[in-house]
Protein backbone atom coordinates (compact mmCIF):
# COMPACT_ATOMS: atom_id res chain seq x y z
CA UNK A 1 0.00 0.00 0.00
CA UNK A 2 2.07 3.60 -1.19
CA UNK A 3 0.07 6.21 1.17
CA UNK A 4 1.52 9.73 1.32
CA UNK A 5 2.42 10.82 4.61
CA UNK A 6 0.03 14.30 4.76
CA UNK A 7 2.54 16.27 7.01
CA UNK A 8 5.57 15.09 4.71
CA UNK A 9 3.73 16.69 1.71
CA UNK A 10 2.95 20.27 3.87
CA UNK A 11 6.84 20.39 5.42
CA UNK A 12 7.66 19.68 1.34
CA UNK A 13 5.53 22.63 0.33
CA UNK A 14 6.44 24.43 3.48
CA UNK A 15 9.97 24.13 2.25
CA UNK A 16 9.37 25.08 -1.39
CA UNK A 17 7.31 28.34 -0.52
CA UNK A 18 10.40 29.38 2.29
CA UNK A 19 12.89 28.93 -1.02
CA UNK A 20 10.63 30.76 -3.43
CA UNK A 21 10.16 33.67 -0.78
CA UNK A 22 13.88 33.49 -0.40
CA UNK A 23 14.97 33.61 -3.55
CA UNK A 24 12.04 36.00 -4.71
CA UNK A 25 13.64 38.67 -2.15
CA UNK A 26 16.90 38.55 -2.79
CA UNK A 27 16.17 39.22 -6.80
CA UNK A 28 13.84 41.43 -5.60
CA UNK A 29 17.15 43.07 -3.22
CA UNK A 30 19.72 42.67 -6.20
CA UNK A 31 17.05 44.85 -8.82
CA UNK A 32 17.31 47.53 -5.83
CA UNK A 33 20.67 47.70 -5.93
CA UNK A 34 21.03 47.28 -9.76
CA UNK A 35 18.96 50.38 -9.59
CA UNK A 36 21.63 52.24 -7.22
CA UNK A 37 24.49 50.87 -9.81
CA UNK A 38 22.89 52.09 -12.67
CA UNK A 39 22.23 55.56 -11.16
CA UNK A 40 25.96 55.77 -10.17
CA UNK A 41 26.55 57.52 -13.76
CA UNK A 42 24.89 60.53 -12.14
CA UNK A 43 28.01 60.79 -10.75
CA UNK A 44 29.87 61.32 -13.61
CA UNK A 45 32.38 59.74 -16.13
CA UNK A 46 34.81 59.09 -13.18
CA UNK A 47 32.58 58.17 -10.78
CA UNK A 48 31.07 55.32 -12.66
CA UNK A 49 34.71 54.41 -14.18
CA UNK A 50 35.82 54.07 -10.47
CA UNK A 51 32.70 51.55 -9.51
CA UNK A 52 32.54 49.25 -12.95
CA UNK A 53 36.57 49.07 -11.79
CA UNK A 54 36.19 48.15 -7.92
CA UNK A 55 33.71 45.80 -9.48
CA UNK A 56 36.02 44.41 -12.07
CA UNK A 57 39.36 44.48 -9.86
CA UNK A 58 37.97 42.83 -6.78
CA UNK A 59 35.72 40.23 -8.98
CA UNK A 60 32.20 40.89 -7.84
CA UNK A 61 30.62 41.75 -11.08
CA UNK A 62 31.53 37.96 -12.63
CA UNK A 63 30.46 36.05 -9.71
CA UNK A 64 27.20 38.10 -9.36
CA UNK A 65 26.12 37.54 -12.73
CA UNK A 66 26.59 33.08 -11.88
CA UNK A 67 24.51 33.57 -8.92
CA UNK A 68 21.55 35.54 -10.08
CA UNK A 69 21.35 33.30 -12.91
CA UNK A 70 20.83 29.91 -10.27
CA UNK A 71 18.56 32.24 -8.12
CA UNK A 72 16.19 33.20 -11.58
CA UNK A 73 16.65 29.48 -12.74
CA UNK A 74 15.66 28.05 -9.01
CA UNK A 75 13.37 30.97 -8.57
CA UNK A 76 11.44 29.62 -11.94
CA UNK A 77 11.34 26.15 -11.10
CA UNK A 78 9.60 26.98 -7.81
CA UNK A 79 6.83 29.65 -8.95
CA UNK A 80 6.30 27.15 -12.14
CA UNK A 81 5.40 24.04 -10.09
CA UNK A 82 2.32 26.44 -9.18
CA UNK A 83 0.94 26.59 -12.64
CA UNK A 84 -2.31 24.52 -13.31
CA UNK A 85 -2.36 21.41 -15.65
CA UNK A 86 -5.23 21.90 -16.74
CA UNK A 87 -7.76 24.44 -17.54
CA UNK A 88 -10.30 23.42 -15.01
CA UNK A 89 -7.65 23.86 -12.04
């Protein structure tokens, strides 16, 4: 007889919304300060020069751009499994 344990399934689904919410604020914190970066060239030629090369020099930007991509990809997985399969859902 294969029963599903009901309080398995709800700590599984407790677990999956805590690492959707998770991931959903740190994109959420990384477009904030995306939105700082990009408004650093109201500073001025030299001003953004010297942040794209504290980013560059001390490797931040390359690293960044790795894990945003595994928090959008993990991010998607976890929202999608929300989706109805079928119409009538």
């Amino acid at each position: 007889m294969n029963t599903i344990n009901p309080t398995t399934t709800a700590k599984r689904q407790l677990t999956y919304e805590v690492i959707s919410g998770g991931s959903g604020l740190l994109l959420a914190l990384f477009m904030w300060g995306h939105m700082v970066f990009v408004g650093s060239i109201l500073t001025g030629a030299k001003g953004y020069d010297w942040l794209a090369e504290i980013l560059e020099v001390y490797f931040i930007a390359q690293p960044t751009v790795m894990v945003i991509f595994v928090l959008v990809l993990v991010h998607a997985v976890l929202a999608a499994r929300k989706i109805p399969a079928q119409l009538a859902e």
